[in-house]
C-alpha atoms as a PDB file:
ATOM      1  CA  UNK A   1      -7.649 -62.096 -33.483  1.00  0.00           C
ATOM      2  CA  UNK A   2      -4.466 -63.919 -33.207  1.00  0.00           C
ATOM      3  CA  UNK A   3      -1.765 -63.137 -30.690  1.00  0.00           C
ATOM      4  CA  UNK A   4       1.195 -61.207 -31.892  1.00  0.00           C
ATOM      5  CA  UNK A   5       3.923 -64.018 -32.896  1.00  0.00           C
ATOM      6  CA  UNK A   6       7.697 -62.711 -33.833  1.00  0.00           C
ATOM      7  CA  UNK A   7       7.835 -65.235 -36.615  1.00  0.00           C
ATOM      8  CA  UNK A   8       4.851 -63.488 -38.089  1.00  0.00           C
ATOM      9  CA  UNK A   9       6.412 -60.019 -37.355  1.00  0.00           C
ATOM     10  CA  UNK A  10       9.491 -61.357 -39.369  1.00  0.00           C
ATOM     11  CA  UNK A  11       7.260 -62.296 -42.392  1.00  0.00           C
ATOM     12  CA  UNK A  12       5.857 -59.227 -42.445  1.00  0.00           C
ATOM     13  CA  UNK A  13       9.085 -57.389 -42.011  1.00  0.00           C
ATOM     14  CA  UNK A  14      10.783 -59.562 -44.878  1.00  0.00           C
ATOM     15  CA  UNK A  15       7.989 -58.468 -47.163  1.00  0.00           C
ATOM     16  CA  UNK A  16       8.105 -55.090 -46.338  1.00  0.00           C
ATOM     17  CA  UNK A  17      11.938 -54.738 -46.824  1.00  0.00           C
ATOM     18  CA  UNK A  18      11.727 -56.039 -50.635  1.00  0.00           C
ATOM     19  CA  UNK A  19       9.038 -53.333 -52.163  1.00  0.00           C
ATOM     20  CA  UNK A  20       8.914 -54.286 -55.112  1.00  0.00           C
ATOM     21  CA  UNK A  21       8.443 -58.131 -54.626  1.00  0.00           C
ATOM     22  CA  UNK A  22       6.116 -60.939 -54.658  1.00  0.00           C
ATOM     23  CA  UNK A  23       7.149 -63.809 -52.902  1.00  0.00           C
ATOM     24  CA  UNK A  24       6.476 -67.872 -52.787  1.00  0.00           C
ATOM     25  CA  UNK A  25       5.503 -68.951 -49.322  1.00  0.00           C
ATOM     26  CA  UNK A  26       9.336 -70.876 -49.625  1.00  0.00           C
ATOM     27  CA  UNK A  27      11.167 -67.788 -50.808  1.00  0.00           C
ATOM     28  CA  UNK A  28      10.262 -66.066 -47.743  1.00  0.00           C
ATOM     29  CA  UNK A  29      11.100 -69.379 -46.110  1.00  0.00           C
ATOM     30  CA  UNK A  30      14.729 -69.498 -47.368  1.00  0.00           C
ATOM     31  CA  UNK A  31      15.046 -65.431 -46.812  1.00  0.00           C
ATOM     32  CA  UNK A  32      14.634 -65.721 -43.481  1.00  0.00           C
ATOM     33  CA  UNK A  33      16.938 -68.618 -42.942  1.00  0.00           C
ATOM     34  CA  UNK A  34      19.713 -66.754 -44.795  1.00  0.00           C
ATOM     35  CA  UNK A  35      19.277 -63.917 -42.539  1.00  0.00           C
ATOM     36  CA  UNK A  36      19.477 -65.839 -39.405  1.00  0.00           C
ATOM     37  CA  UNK A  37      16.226 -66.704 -38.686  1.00  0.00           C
ATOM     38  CA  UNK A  38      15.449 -69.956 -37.146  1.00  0.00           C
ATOM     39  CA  UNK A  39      11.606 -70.642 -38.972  1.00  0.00           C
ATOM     40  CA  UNK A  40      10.437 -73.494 -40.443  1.00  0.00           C
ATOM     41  CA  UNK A  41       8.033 -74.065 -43.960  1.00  0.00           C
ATOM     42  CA  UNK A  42       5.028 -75.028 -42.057  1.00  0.00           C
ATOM     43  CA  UNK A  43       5.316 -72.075 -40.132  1.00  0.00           C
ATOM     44  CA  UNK A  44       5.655 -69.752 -42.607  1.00  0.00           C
ATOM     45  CA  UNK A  45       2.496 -70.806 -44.139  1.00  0.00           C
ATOM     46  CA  UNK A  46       0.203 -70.683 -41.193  1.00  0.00           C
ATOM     47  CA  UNK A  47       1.365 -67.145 -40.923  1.00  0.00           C
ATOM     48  CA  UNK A  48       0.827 -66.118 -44.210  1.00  0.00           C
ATOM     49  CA  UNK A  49      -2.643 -67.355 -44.143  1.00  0.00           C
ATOM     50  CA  UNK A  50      -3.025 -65.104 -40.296  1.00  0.00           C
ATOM     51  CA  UNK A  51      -1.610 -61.735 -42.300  1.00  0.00           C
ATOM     52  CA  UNK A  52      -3.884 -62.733 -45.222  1.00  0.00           C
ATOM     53  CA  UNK A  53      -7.168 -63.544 -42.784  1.00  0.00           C
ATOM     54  CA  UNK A  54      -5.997 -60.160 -40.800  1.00  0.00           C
ATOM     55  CA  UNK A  55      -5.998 -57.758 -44.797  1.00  0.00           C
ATOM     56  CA  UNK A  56      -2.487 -57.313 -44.344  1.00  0.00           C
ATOM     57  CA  UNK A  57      -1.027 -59.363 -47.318  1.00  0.00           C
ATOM     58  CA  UNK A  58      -2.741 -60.823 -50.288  1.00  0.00           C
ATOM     59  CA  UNK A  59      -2.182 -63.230 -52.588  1.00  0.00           C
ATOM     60  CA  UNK A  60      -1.815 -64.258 -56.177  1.00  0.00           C
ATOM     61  CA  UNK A  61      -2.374 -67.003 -58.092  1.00  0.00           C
ATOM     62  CA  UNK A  62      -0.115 -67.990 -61.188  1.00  0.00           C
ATOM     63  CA  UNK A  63       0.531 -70.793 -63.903  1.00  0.00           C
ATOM     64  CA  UNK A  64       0.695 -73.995 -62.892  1.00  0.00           C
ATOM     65  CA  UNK A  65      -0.840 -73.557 -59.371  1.00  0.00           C
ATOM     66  CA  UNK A  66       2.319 -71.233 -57.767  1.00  0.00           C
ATOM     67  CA  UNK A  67       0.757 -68.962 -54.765  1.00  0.00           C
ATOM     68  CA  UNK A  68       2.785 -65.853 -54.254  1.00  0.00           C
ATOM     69  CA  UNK A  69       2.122 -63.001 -51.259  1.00  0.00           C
ATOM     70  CA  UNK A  70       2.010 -60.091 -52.597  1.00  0.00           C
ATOM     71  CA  UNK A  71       1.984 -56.692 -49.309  1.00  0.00           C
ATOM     72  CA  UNK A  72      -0.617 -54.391 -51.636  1.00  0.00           C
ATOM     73  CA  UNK A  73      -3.858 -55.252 -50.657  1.00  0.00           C
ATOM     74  CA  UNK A  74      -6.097 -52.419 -52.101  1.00  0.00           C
ATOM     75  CA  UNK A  75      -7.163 -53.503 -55.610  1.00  0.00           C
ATOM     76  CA  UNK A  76      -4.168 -53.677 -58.369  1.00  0.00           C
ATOM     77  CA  UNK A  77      -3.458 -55.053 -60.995  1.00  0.00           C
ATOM     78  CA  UNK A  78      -0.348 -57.358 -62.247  1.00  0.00           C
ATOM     79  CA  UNK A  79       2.681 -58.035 -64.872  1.00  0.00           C
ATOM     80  CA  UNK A  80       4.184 -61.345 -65.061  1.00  0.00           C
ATOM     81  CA  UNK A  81       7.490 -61.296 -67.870  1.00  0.00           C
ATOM     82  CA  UNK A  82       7.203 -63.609 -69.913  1.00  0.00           C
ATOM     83  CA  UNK A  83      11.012 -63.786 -69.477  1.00  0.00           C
ATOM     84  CA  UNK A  84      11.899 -63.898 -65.920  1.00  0.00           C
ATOM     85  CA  UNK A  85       8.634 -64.294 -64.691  1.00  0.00           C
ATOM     86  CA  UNK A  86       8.760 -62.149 -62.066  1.00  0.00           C
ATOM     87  CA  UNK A  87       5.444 -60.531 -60.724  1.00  0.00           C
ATOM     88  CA  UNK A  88       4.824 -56.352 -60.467  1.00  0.00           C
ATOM     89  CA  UNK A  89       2.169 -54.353 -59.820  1.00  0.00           C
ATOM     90  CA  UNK A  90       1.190 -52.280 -62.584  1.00  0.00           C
ATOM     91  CA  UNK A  91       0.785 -48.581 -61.564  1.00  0.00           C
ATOM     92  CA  UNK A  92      -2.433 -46.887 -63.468  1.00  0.00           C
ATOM     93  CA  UNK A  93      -5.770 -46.824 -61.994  1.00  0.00           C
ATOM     94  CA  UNK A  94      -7.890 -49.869 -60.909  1.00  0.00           C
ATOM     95  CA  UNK A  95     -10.658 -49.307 -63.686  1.00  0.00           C
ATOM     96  CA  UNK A  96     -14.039 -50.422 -62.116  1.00  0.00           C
ATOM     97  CA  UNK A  97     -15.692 -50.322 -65.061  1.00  0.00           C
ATOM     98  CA  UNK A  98     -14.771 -53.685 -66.108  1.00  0.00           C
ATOM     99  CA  UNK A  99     -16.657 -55.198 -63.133  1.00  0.00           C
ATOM    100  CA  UNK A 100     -19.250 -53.674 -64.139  1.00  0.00           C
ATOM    101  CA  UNK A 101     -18.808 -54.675 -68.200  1.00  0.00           C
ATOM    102  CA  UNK A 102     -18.635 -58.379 -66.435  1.00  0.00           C
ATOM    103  CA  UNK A 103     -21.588 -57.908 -64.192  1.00  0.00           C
ATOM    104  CA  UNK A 104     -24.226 -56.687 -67.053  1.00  0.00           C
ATOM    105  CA  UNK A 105     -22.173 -59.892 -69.133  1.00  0.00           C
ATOM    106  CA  UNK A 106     -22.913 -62.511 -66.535  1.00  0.00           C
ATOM    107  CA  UNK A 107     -25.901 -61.374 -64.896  1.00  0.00           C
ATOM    108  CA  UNK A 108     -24.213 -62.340 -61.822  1.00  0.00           C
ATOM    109  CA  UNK A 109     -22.589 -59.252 -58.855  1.00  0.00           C
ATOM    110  CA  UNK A 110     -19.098 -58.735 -59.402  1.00  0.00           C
ATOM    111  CA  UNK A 111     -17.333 -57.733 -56.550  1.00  0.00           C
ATOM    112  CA  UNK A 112     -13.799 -56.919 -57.816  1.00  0.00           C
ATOM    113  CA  UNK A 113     -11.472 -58.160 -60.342  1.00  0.00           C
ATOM    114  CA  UNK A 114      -7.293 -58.902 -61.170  1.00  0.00           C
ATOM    115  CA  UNK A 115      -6.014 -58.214 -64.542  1.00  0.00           C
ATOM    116  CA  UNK A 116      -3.153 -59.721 -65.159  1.00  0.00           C
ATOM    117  CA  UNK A 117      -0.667 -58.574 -68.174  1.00  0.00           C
ATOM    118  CA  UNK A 118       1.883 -60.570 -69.321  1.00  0.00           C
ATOM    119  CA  UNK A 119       4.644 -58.610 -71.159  1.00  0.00           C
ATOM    120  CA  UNK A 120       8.623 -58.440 -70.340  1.00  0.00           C
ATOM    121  CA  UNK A 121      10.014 -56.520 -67.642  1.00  0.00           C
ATOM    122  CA  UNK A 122      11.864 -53.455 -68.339  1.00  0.00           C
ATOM    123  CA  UNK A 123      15.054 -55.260 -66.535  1.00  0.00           C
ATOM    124  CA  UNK A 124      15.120 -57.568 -69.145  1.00  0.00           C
ATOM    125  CA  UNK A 125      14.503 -55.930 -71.691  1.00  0.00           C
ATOM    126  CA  UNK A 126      17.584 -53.599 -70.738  1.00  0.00           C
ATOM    127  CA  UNK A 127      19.647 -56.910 -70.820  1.00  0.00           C
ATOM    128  CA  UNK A 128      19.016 -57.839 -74.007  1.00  0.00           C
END
């Protein structure tokens, strides 16, 4: 258990404010700054990794190696547009069964999965 740090409180904070959001490690970074708030890079990271090791935040994978935080931590699943490339959770039940489709597959336990669609964003598809 790590003592309570008011860096990490702002992390949290910042990704709490913007529900609908995933964020890089450096858009938190240079969200903070604009609001004030003295923190550097490296920081930012280390606490990222605390609210991950401590099931508050979660993270996400995407092309080309880019790590984004995402607040939900029961199991979702995602939408990356293909235009903006922005990252959502997709609202409709987590469907178990396909752990267990890839479990009887494999022959290996399955503990959880992420499906990820790719599709564009009803934002830009308004601006079209």
């Amino acid at each position: 258990m790590h003592k309570t740090s008011i860096q990490r409180e702002w992390i949290y904070a910042y990704m709490q404010e913007h529900p609908d959001q995933h964020f890089s490690a450096e858009e938190i970074y240079d969200g903070l700054n604009q609001e004030g708030k003295t923190i550097s890079l490296a920081t930012v990271y280390r606490n990222l990794k605390i609210l991950q090791n401590e099931h508050k935040i979660t993270s996400l994978m995407l092309e080309k190696g880019k790590q984004v935080f995402d607040k939900t931590c029961r199991p979702h699943d995602h939408l990356i547009c293909v235009k903006c490339h922005r990252v959502f959770d997709v609202d409709m039940p987590y469907d178990r069964s396909v752990e267990r489709k890839a479990q009887e597959a494999l022959q290996l336990p399955i503990e959880s999965h992420a499906l990820t669609l790719y599709g564009t964003c009803a934002q830009c598809l308004k601006e079209r």
